[in-house]
C-alpha atoms as a PDB file:
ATOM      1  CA  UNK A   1       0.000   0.000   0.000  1.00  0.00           C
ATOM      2  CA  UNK A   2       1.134   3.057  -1.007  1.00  0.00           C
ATOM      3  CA  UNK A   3       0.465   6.603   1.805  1.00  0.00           C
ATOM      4  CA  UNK A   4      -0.263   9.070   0.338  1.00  0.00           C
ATOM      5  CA  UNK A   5       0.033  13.141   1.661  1.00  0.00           C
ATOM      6  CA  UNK A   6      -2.119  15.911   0.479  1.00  0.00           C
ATOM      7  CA  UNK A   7       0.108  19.125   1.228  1.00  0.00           C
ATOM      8  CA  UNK A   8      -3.106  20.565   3.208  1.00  0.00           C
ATOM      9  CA  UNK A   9      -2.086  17.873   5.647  1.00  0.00           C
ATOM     10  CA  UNK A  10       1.170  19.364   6.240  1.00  0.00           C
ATOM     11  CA  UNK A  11       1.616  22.235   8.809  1.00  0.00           C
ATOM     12  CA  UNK A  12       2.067  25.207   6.515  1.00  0.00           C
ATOM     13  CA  UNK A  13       2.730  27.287  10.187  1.00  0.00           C
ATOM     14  CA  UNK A  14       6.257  27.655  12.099  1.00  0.00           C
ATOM     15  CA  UNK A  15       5.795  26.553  15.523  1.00  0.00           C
ATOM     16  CA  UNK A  16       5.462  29.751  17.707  1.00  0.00           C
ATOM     17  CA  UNK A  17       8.231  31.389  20.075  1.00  0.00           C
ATOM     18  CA  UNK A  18       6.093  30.188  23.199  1.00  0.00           C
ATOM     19  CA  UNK A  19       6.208  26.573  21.343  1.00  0.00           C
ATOM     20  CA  UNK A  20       9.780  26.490  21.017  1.00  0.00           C
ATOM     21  CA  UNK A  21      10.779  27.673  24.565  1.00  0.00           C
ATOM     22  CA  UNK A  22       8.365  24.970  26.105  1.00  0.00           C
ATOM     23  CA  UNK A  23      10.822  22.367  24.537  1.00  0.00           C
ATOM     24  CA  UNK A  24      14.335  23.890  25.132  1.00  0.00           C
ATOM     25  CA  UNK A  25      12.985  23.976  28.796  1.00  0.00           C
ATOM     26  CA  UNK A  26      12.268  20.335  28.576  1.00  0.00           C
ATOM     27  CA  UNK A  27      15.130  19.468  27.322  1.00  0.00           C
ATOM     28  CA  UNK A  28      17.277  21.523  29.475  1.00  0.00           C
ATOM     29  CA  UNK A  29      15.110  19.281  32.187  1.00  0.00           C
ATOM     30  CA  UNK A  30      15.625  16.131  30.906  1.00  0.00           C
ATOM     31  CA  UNK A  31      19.977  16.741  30.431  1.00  0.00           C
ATOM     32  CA  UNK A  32      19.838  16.930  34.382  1.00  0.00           C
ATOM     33  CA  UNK A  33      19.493  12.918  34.151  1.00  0.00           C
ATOM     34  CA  UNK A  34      16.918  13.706  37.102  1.00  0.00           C
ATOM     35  CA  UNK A  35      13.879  12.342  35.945  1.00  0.00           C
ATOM     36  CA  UNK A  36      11.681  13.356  38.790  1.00  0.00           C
ATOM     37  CA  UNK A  37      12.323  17.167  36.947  1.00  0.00           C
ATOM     38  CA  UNK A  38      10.120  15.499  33.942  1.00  0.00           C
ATOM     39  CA  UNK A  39       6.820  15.210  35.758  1.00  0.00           C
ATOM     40  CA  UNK A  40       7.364  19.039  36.330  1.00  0.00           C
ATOM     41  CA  UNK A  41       4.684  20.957  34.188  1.00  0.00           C
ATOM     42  CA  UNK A  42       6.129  23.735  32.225  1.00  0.00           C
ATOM     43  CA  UNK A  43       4.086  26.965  30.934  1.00  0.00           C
ATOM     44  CA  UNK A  44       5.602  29.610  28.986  1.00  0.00           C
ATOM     45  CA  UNK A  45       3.767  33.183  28.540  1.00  0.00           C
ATOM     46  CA  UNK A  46       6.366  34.827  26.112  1.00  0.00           C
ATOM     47  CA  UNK A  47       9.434  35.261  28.352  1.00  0.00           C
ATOM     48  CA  UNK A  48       8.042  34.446  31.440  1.00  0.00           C
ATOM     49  CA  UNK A  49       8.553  29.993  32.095  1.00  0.00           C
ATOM     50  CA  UNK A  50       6.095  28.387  35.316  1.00  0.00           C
ATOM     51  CA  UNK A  51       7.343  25.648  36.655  1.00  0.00           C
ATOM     52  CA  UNK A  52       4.562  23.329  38.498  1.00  0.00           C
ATOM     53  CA  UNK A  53       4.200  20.180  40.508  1.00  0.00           C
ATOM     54  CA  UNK A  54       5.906  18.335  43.396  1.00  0.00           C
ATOM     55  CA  UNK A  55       9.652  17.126  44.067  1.00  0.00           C
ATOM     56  CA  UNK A  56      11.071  15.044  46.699  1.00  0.00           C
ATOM     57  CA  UNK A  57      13.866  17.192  47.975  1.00  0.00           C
ATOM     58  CA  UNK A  58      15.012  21.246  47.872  1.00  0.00           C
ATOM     59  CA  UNK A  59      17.963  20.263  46.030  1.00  0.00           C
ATOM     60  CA  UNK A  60      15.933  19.077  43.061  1.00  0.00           C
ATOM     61  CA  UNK A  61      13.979  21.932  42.952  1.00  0.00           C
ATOM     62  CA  UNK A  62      17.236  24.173  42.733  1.00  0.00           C
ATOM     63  CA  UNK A  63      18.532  21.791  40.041  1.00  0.00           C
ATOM     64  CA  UNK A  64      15.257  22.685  38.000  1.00  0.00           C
ATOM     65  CA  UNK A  65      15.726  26.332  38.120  1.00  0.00           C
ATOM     66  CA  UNK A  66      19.427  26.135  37.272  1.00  0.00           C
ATOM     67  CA  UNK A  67      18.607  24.295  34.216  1.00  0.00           C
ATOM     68  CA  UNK A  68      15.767  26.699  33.325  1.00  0.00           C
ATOM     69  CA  UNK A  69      17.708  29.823  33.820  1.00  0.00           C
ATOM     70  CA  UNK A  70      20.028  28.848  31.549  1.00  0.00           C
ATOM     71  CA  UNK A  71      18.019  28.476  28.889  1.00  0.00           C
ATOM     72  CA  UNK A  72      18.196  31.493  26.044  1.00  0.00           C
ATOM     73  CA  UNK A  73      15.119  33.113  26.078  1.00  0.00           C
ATOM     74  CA  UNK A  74      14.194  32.896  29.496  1.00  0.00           C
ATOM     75  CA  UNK A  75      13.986  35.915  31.420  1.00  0.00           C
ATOM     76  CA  UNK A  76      11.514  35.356  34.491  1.00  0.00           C
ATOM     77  CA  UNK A  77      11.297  32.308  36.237  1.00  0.00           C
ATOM     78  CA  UNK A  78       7.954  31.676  38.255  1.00  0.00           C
ATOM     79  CA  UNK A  79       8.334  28.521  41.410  1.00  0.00           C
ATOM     80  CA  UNK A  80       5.253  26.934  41.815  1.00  0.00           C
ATOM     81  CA  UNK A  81       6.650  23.722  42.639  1.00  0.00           C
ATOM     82  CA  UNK A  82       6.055  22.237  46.315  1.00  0.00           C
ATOM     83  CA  UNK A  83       8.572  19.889  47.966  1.00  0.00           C
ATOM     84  CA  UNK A  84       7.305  17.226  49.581  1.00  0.00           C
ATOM     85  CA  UNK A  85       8.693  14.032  51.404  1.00  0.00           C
END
């Protein structure tokens, strides 16, 4: 069988600004080898990055914003992120 692809079924948009600074926050997340960091939730408003959810120790939660903040494009970081034991 052969697929075939109308090019209306291809995106014809970029992905936005907001889009792409979602994922290089992810990723930044994930190359802390920590994966308690990817259960975080992550919500970017143009330069402005919310982390949410729960970790099991302070130190985590410093890890996360070290790894955000060094992200280009991030300017504010907002900590919604409770530690919990």
């Amino acid at each position: 069988m052969i697929a075939v692809q109308n090019f209306s079924d291809v995106p014809s948009s970029k992905p936005t600004f907001e889009e792409l600074l979602t994922e290089a926050v992810i990723e930044a997340l994930r190359n802390t080898g920590y994966h308690q960091l990817l259960d975080l939730q992550v919500q970017v408003d143009g330069h402005e990055v919310t982390l949410r959810g729960r970790l099991p120790s302070y130190f985590l939660k410093q890890i996360a914003y070290q790894a955000v903040s060094h992200v280009p494009g991030v300017n504010v970081i907002l900590d919604k992120i409770d530690v919990v034991n």
